[in-house]
PDB file of N, CA and C in Angstrom:
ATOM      1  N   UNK A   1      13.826 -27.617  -8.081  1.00  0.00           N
ATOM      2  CA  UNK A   1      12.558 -27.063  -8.517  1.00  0.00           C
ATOM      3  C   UNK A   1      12.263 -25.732  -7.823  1.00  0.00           C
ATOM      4  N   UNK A   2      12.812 -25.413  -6.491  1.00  0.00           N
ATOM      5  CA  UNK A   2      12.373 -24.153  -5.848  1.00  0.00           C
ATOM      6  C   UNK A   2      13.050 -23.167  -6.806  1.00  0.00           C
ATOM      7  N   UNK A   3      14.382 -23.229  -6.944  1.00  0.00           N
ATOM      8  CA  UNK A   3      15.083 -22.016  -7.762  1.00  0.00           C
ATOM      9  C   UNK A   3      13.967 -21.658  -8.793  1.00  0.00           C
ATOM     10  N   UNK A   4      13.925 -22.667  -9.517  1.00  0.00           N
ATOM     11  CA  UNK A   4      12.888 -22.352 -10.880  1.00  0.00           C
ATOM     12  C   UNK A   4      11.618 -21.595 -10.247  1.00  0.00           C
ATOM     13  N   UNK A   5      10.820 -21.897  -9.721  1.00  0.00           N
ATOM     14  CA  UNK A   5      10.098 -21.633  -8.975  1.00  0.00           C
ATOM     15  C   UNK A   5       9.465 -19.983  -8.460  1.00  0.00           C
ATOM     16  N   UNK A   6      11.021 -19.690  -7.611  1.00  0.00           N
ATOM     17  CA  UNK A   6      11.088 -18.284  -7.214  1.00  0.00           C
ATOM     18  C   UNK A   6      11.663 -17.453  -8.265  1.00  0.00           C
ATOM     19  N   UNK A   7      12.141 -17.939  -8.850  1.00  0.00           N
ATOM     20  CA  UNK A   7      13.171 -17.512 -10.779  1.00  0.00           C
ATOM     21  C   UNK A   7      11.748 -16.824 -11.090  1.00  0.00           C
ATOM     22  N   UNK A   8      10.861 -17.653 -11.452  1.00  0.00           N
ATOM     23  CA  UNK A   8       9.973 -17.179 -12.383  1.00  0.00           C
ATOM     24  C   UNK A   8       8.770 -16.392 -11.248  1.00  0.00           C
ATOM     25  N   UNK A   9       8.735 -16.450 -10.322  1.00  0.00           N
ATOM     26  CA  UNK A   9       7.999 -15.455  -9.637  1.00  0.00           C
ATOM     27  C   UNK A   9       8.937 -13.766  -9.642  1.00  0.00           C
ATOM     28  N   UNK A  10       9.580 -14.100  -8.959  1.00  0.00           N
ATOM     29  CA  UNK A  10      10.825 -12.858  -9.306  1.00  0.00           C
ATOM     30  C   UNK A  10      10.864 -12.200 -10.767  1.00  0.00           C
ATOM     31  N   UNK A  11      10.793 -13.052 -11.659  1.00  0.00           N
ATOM     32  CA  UNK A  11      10.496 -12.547 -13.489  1.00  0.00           C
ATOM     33  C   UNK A  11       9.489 -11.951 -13.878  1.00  0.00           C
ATOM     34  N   UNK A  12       8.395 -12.262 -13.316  1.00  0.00           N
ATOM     35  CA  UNK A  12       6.873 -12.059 -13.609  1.00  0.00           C
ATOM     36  C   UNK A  12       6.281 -10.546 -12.558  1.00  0.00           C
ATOM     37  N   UNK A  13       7.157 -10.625 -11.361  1.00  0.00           N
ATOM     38  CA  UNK A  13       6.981  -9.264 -11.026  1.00  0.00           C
ATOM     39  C   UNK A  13       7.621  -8.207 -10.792  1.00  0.00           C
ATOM     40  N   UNK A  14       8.967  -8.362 -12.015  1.00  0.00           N
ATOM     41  CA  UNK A  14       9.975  -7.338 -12.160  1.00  0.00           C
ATOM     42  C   UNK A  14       8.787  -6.849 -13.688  1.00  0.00           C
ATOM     43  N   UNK A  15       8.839  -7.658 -14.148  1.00  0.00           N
ATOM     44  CA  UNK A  15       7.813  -7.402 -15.500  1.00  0.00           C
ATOM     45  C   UNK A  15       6.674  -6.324 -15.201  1.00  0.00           C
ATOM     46  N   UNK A  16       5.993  -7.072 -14.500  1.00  0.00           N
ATOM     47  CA  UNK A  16       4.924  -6.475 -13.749  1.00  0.00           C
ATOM     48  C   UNK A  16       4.921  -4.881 -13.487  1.00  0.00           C
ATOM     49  N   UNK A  17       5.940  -4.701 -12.677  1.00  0.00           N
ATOM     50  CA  UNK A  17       6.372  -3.648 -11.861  1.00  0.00           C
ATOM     51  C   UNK A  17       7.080  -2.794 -13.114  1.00  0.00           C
ATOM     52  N   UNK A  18       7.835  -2.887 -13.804  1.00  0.00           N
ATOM     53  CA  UNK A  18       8.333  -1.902 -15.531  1.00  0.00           C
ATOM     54  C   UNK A  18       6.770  -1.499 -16.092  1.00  0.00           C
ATOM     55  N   UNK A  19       6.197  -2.971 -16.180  1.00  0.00           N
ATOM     56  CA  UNK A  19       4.646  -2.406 -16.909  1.00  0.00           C
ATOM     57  C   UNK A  19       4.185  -0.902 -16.242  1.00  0.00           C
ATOM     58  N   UNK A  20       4.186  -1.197 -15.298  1.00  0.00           N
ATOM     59  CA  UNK A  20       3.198  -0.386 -13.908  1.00  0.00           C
ATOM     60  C   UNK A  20       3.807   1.009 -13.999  1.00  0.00           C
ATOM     61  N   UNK A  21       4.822   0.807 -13.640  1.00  0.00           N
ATOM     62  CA  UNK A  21       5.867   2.077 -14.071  1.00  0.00           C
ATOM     63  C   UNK A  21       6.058   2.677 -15.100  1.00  0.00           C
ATOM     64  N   UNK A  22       6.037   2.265 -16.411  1.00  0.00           N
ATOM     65  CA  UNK A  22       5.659   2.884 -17.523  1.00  0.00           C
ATOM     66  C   UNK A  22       4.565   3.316 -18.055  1.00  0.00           C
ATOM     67  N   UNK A  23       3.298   2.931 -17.838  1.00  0.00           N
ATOM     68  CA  UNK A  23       2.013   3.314 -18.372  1.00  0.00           C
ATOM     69  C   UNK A  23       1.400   4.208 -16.894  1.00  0.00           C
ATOM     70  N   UNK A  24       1.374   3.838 -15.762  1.00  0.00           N
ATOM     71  CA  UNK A  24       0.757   4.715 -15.028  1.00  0.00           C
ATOM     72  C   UNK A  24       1.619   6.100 -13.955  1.00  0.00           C
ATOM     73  N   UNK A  25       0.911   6.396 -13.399  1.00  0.00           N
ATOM     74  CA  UNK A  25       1.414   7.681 -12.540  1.00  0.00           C
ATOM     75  C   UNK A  25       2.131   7.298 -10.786  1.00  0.00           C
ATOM     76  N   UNK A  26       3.195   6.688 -10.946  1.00  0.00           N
ATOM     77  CA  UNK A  26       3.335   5.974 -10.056  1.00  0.00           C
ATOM     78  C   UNK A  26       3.986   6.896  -8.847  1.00  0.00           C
ATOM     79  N   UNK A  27       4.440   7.508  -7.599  1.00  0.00           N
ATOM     80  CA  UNK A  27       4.413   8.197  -6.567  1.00  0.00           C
ATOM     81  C   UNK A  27       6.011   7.879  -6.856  1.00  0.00           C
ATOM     82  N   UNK A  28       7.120   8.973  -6.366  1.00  0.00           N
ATOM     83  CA  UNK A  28       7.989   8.679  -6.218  1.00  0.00           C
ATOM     84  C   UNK A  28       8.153   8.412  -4.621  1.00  0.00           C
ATOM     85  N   UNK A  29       8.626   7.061  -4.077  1.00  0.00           N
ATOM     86  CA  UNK A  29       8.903   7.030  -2.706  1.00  0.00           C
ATOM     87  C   UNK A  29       9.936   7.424  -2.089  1.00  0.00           C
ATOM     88  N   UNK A  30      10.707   7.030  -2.866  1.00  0.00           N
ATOM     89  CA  UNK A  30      12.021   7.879  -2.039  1.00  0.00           C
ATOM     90  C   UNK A  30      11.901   9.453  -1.786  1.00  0.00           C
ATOM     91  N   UNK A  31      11.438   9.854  -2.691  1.00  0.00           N
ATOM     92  CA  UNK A  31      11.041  11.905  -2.155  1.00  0.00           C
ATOM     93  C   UNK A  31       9.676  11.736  -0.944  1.00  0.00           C
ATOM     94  N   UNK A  32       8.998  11.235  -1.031  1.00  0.00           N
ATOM     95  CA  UNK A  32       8.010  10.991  -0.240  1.00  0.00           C
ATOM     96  C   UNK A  32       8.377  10.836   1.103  1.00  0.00           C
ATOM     97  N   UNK A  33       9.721   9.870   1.335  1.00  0.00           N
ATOM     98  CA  UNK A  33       9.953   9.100   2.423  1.00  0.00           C
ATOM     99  C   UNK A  33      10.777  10.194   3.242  1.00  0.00           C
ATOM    100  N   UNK A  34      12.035  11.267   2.102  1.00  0.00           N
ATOM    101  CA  UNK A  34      12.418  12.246   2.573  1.00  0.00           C
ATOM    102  C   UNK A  34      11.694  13.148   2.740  1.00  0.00           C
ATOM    103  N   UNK A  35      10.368  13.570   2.633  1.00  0.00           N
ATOM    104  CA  UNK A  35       9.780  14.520   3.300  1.00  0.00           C
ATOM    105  C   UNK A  35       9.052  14.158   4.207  1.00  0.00           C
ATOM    106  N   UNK A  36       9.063  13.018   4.539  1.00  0.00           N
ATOM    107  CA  UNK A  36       8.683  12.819   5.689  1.00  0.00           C
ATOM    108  C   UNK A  36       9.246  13.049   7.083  1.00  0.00           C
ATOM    109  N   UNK A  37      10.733  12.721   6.669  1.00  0.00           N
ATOM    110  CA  UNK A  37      11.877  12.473   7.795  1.00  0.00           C
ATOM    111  C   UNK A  37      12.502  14.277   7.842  1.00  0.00           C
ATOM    112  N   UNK A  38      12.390  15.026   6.694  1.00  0.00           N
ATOM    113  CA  UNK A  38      11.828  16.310   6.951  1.00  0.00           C
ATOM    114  C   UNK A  38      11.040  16.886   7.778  1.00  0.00           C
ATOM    115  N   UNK A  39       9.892  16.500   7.556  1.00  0.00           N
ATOM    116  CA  UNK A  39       8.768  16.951   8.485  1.00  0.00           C
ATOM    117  C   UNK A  39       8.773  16.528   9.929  1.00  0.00           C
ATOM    118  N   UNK A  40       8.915  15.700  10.283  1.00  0.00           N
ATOM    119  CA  UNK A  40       9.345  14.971  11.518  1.00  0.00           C
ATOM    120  C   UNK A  40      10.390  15.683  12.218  1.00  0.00           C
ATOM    121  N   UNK A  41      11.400  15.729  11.735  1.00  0.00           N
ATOM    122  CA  UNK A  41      12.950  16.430  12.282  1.00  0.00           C
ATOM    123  C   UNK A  41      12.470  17.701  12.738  1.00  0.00           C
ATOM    124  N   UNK A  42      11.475  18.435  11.779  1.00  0.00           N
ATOM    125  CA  UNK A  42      10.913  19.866  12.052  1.00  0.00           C
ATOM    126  C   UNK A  42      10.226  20.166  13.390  1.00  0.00           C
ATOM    127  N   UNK A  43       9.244  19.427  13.081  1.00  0.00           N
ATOM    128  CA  UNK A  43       8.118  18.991  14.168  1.00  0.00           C
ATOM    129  C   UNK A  43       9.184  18.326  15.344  1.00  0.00           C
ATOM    130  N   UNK A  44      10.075  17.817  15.770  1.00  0.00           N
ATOM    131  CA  UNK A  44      11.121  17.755  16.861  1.00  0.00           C
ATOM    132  C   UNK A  44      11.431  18.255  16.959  1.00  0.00           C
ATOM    133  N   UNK A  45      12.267  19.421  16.699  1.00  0.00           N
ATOM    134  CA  UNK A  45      12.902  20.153  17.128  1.00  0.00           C
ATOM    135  C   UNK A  45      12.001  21.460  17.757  1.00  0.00           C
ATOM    136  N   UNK A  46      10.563  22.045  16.782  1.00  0.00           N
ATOM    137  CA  UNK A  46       9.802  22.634  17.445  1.00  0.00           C
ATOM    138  C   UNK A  46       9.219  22.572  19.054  1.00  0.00           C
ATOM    139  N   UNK A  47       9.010  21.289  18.747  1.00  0.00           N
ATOM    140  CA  UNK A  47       8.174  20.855  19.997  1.00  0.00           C
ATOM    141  C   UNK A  47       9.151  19.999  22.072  1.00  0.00           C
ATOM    142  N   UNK A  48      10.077  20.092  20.876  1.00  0.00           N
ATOM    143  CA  UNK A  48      11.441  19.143  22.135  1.00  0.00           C
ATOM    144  C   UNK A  48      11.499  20.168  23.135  1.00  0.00           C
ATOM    145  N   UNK A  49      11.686  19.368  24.681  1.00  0.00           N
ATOM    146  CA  UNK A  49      11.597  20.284  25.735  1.00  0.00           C
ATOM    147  C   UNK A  49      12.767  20.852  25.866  1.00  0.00           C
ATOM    148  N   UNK A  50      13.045  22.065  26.557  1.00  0.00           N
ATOM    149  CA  UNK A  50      14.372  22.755  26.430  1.00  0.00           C
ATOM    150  C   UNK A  50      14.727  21.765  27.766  1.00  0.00           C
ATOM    151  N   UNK A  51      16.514  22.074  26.880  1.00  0.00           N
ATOM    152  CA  UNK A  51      17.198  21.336  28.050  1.00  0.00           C
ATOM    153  C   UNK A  51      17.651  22.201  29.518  1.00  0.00           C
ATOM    154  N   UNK A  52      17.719  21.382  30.754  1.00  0.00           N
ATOM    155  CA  UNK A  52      17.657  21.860  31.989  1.00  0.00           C
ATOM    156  C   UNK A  52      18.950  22.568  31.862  1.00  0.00           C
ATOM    157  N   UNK A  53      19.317  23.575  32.734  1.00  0.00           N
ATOM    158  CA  UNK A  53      20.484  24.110  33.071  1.00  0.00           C
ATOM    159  C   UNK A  53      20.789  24.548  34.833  1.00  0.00           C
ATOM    160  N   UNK A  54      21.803  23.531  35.387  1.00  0.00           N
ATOM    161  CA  UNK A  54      22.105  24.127  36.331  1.00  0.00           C
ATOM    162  C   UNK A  54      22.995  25.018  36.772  1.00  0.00           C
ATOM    163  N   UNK A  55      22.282  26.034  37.005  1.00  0.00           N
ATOM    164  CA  UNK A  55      23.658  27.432  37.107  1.00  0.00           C
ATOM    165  C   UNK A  55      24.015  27.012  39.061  1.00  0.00           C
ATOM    166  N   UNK A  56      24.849  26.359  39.340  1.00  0.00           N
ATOM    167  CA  UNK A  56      24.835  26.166  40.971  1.00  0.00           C
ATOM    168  C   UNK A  56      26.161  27.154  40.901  1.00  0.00           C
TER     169      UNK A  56
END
């Protein structure tokens, strides 16, 4: 009975989720997620302390 169970939960919000995706304005995440890890990398490297150098 569980298979059936999670079967039809899994069915109902792949459905769900095509609906959602086809009629409304949905965010792309994956570009989102890379400009994030963009922005971040930027903002590190700006702000990272310079590295020490010993001239002995």
């Amino acid at each position: 009975m569980g298979i059936i169970r999670s079967s039809f939960h899994f069915l109902v919000g792949t459905m769900c989720g095509i609906y959602v995706a086809q009629n409304y304005n949905v965010p792309n995440i994956k570009k989102l997620v890379n400009t994030g890890v963009v922005m971040a990398k930027h903002i590190e490297e700006n702000y990272r302390k310079p590295k020490k150098r010993d001239d002995d």
